[in-house]
Protein backbone atom coordinates (compact mmCIF):
# COMPACT_ATOMS: atom_id res chain seq x y z
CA UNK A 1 -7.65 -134.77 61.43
CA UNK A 2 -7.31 -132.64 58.78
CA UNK A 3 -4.33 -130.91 58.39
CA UNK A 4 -3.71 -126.63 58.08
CA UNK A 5 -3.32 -125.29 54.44
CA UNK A 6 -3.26 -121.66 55.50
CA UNK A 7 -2.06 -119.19 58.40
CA UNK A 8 -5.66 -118.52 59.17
CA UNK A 9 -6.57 -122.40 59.49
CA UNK A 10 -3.30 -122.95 61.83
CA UNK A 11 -4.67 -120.05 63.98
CA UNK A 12 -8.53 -120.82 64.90
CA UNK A 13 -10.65 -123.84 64.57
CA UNK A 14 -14.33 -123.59 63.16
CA UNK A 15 -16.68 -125.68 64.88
CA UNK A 16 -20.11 -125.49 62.53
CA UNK A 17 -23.97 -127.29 63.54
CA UNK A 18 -27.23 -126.53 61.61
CA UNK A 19 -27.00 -122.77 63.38
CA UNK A 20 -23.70 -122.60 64.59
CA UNK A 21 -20.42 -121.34 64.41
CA UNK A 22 -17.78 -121.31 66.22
CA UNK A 23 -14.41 -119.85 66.08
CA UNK A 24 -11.52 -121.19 68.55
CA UNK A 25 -8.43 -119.83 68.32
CA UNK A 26 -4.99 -122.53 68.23
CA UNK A 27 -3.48 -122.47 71.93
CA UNK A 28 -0.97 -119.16 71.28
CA UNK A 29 -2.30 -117.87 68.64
CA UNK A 30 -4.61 -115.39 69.70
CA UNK A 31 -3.64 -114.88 73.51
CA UNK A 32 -0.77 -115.49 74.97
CA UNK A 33 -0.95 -113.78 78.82
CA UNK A 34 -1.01 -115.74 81.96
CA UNK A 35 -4.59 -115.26 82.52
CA UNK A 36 -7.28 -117.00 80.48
CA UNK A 37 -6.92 -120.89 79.52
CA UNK A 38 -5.16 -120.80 76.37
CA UNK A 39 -7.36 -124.04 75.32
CA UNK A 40 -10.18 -124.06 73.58
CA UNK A 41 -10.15 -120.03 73.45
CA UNK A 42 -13.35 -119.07 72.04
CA UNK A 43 -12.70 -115.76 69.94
CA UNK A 44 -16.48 -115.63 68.19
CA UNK A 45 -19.75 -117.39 68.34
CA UNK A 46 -21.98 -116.77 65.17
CA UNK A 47 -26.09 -117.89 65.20
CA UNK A 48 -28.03 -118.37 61.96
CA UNK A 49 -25.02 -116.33 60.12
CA UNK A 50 -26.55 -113.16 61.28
CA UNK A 51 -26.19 -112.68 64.93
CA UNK A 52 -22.50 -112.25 67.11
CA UNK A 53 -22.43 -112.80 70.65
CA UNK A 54 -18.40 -112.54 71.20
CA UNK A 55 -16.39 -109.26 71.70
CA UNK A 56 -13.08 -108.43 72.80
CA UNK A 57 -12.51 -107.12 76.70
CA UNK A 58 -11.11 -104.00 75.24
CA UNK A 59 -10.98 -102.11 72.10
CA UNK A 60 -8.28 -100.25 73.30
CA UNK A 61 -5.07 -102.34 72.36
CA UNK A 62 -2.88 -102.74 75.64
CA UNK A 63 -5.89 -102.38 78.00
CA UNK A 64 -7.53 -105.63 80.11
CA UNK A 65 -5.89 -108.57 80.40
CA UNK A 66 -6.42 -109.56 76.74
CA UNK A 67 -10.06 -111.80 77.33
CA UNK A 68 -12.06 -112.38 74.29
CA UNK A 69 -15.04 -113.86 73.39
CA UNK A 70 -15.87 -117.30 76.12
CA UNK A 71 -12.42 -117.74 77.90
CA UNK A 72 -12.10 -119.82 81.24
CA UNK A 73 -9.84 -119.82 83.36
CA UNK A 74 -8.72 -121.41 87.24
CA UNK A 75 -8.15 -119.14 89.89
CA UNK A 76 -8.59 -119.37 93.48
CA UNK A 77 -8.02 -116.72 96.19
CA UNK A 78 -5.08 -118.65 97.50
CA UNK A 79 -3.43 -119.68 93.94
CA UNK A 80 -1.99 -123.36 93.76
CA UNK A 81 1.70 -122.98 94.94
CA UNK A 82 2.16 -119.48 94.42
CA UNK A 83 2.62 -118.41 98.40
CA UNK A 84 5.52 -120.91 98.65
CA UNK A 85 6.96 -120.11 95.26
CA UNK A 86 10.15 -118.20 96.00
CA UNK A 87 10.66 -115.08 93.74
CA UNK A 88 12.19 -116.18 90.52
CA UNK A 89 10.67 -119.91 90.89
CA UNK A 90 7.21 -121.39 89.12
CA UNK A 91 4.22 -121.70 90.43
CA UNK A 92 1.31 -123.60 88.24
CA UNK A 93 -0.92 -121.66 86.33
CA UNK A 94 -3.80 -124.49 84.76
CA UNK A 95 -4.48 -124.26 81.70
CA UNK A 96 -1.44 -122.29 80.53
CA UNK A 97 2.02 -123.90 82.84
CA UNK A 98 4.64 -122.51 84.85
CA UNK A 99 4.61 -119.03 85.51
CA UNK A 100 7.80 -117.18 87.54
CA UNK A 101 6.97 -115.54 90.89
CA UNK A 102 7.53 -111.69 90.20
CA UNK A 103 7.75 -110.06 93.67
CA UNK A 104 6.81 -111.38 96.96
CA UNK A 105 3.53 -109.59 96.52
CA UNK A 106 0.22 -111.05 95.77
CA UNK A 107 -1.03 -112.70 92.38
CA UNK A 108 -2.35 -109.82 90.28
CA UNK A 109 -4.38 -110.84 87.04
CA UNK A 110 -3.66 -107.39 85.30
CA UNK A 111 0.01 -107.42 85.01
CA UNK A 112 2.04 -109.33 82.81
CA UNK A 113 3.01 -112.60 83.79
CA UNK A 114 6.79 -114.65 82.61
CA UNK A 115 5.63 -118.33 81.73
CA UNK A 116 8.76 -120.28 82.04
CA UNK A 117 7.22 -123.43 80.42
CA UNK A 118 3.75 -124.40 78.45
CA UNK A 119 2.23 -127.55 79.41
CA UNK A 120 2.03 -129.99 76.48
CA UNK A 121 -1.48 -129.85 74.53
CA UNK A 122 -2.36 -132.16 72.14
CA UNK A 123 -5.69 -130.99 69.69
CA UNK A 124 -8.06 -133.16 68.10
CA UNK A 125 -10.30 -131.06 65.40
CA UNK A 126 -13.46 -132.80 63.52
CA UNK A 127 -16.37 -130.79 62.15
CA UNK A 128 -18.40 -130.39 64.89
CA UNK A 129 -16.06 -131.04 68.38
CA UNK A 130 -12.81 -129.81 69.10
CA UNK A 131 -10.52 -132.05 72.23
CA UNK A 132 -7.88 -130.32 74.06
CA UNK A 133 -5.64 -132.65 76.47
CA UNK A 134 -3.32 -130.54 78.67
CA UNK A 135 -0.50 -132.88 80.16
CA UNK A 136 0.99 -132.09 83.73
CA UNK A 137 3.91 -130.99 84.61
CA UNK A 138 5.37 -131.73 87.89
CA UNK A 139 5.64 -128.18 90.21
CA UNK A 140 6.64 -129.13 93.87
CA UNK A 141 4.24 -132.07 94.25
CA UNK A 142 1.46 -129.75 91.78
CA UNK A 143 0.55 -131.34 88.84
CA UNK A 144 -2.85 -132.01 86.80
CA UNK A 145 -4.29 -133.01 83.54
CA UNK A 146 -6.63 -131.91 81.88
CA UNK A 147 -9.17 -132.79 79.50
CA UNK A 148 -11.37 -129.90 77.45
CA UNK A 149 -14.15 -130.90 74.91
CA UNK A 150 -16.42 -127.77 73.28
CA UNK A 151 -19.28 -129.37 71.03
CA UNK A 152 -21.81 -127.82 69.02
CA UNK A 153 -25.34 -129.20 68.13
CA UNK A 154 -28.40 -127.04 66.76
CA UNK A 155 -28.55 -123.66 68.67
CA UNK A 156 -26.06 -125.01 71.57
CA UNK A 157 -22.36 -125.15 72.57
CA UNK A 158 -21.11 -127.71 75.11
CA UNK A 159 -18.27 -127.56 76.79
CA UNK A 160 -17.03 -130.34 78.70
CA UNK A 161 -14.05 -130.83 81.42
CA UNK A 162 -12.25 -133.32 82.91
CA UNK A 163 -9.10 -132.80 85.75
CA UNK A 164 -6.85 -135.65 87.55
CA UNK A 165 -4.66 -135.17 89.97
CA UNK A 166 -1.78 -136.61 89.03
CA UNK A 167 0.58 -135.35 91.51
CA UNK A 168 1.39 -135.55 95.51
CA UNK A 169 -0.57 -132.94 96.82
CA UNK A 170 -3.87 -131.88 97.04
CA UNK A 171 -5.38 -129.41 94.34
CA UNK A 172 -7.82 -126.58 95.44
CA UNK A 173 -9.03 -124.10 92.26
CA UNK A 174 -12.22 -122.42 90.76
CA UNK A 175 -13.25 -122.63 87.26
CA UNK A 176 -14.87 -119.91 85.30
CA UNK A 177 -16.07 -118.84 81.76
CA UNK A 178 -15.67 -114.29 81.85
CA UNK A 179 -17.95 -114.48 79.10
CA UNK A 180 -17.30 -111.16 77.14
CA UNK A 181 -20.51 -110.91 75.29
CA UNK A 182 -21.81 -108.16 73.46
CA UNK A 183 -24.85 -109.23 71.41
CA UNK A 184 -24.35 -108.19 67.36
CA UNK A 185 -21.79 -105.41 69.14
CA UNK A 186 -25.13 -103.45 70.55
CA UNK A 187 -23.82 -100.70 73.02
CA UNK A 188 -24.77 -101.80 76.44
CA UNK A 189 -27.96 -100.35 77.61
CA UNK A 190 -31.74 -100.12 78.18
CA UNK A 191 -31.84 -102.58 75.38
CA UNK A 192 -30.16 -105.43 77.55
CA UNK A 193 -31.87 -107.38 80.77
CA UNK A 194 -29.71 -110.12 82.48
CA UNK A 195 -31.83 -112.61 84.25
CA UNK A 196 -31.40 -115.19 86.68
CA UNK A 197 -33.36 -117.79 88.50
CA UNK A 198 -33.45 -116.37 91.55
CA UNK A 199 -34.33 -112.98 93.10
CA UNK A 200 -31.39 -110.83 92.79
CA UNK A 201 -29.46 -109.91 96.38
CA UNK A 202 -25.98 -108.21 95.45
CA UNK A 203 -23.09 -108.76 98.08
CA UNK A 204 -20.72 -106.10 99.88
CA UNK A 205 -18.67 -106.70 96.78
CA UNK A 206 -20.74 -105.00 94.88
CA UNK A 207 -19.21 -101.92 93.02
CA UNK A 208 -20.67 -99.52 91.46
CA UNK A 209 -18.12 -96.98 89.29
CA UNK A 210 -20.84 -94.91 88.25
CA UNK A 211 -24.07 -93.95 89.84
CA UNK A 212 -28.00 -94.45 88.42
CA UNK A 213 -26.17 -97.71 85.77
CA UNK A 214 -27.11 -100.87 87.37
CA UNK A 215 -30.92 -101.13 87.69
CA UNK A 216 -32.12 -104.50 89.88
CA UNK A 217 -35.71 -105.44 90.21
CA UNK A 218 -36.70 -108.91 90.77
CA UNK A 219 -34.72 -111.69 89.05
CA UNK A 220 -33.31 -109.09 86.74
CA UNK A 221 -30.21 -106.71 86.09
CA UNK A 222 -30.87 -103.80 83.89
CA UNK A 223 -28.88 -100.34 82.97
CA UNK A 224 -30.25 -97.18 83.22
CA UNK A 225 -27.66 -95.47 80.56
CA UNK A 226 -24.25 -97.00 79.46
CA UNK A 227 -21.94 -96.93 81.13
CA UNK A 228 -18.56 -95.02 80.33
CA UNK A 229 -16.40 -96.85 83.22
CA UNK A 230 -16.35 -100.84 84.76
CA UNK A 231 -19.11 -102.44 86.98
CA UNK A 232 -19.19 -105.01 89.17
CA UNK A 233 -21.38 -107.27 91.47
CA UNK A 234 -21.62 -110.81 92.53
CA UNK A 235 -25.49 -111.72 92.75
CA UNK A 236 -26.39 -114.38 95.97
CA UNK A 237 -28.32 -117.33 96.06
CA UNK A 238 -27.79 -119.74 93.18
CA UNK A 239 -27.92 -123.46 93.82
CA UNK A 240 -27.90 -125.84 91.32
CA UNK A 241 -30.67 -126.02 88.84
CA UNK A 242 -32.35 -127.40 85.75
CA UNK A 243 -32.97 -123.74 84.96
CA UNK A 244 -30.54 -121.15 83.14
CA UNK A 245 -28.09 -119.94 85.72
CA UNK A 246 -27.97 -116.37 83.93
CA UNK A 247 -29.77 -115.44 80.35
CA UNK A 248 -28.74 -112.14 78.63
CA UNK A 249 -31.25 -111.04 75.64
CA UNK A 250 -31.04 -107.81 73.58
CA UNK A 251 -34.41 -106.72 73.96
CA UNK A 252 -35.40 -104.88 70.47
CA UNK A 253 -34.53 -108.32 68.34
CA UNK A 254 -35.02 -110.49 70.79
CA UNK A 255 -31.28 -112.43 70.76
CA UNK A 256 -29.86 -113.60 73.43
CA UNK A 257 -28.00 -116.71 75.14
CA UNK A 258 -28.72 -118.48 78.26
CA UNK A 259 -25.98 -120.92 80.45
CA UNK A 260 -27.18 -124.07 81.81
CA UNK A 261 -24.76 -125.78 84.35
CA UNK A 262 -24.51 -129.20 85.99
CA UNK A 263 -23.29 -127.96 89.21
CA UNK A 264 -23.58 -126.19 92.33
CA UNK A 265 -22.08 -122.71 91.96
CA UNK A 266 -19.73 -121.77 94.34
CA UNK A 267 -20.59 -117.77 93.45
CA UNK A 268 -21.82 -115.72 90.76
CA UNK A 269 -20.04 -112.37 89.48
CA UNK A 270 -21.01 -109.79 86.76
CA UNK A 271 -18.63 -107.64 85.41
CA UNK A 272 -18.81 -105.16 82.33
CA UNK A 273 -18.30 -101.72 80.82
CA UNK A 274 -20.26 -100.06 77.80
CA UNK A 275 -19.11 -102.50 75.11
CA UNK A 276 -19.38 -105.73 77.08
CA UNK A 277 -21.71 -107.46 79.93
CA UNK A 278 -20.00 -110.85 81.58
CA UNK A 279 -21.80 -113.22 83.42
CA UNK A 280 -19.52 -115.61 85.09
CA UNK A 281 -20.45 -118.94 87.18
CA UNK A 282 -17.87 -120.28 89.24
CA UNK A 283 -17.47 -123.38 90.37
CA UNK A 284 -14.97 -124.49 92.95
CA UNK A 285 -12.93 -127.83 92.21
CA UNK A 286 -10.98 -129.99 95.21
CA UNK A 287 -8.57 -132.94 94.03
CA UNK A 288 -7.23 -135.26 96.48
CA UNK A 289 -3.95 -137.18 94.50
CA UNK A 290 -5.62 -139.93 92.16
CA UNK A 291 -8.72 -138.05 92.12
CA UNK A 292 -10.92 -136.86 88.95
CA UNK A 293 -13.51 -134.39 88.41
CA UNK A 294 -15.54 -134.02 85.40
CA UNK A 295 -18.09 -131.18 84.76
CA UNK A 296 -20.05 -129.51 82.13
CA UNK A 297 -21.48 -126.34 80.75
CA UNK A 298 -23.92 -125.94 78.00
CA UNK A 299 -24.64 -122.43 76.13
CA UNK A 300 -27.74 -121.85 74.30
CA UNK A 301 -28.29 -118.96 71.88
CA UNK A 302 -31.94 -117.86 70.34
CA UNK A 303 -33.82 -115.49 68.49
């Protein structure tokens, strides 16, 4: 492994194929809330040296939850030992550690979080693959580890998981990637179409901040205008399939990236504001003690 010369080295990874590159920043480095996974953190995603795909969630420092780029991270409605986490004790957080129980109201994403303690990571770099291993840490009977490879080859980026439950109780959580994309930093627009493989039925969650943005026709999800506050819907209906569970192209150049899964997904949301359009695929993970799960996503970006 080679070792960091420089401040810059110790604080991203470059991952580089025949048409890719891609920057992942050190667990830390970059973000340190009690959101996003702070493993294998993808900050920017460069095709053929000409076109960028990642941007951050806000240019407006102190705004958002500080997402960037392709960051995952577990949730669940019902958040693995939070609701019997006194206030003042941990509760797990995957892919970051122990976070302290603020108030005895509800998880909330947007405010800041106290991590008490990190989990262990250990990083293996080479030219092309980066391996995060996140050790448990034993909350209550809660504990997991996990296992995070991101690969590229040609025009594609792999990531691949693996979780064991190493612990005494069971393990319920979702994975997502939020996917804050903003192809070569175009405004978004009547230049972007989001597709999916499947006719496009939004749920009651469905909110629209602003009236005449979201256009839906088909398989698609268009904008009428930009949009100068957030949106947000969760399209119904995907199973798993062979095809692209969501493509996003910018229509004048014709660039754009396309998610292939190897799983049922449990839902699908879109969120995004006039900078930024995220795609996300969830997928829903349940550990017995002793059990493992692997899984895998695979990114594709053309011109």
């Amino acid at each position: 492994m080679k070792q960091p010369t420089s401040d810059t080295e110790r604080a991203s990874t470059r991952l580089q194929s025949s048409r890719l590159a891609v920057e992942i920043a050190a667990p830390g480095s970059v973000y340190r809330g009690g959101r996003f996974d702070w493993n294998g953190f993808v900050t920017q995603v460069t095709l053929d040296g000409a076109h960028t795909f990642c941007v951050p969630e806000s240019y407006t420092p102190g705004r958002g939850t500080g997402g960037i780029g392709m960051c995952n991270e577990f949730t669940h409605e019902a958040l693995i030992g939070y609701a019997e986490a006194k206030v003042g004790e941990t509760f797990p957080k995957l892919g970051i550690g122990l976070l302290k129980r603020q108030d005895e109201g509800g998880f909330n994403i947007f405010r800041p979080q106290e991590i008490a303690t990190l989990y262990p990571v250990s990083v293996e770099n080479s030219a092309d693959q980066a391996r995060f291993v996140v050790e448990p840490l034993d909350c209550r009977g809660y504990a997991v580890r996990e296992e995070k490879i991101l690969r590229v080859q040609d025009n594609q980026l792999f990531i691949t998981y693996e979780m064991e439950n190493t612990g005494a109780r069971p393990v319920l959580v979702n994975e997502y990637v939020h996917n804050f994309i903003g192809i070569d930093r175009h405004p978004v627009g009547p230049d972007y179409v989001l597709s999916f493989p499947y006719p496009v039925q939004l749920d009651a969650a469905t909110r629209f901040m602003e009236p005449d943005v979201l256009k839906v026709e088909g398989h698609t999800i268009s904008f009428h205008r930009t949009p100068t506050r957030d949106f947000y819907c969760r399209p119904q209906g995907a199973t798993q399939t062979g095809q692209p569970q969501w493509e996003l192209r910018h229509l004048p150049g014709g660039v754009g990236m396309r998610e292939f899964d190897d799983f049922a997904p449990k839902s699908v949301a879109v969120w995004g504001v006039g900078h930024v359009i995220s795609a996300e695929i969830f997928i829903e993970i349940q550990l017995l003690p002793g059990e493992k799960k692997t899984w895998s996503r695979r990114f594709e970006f053309f011109d």
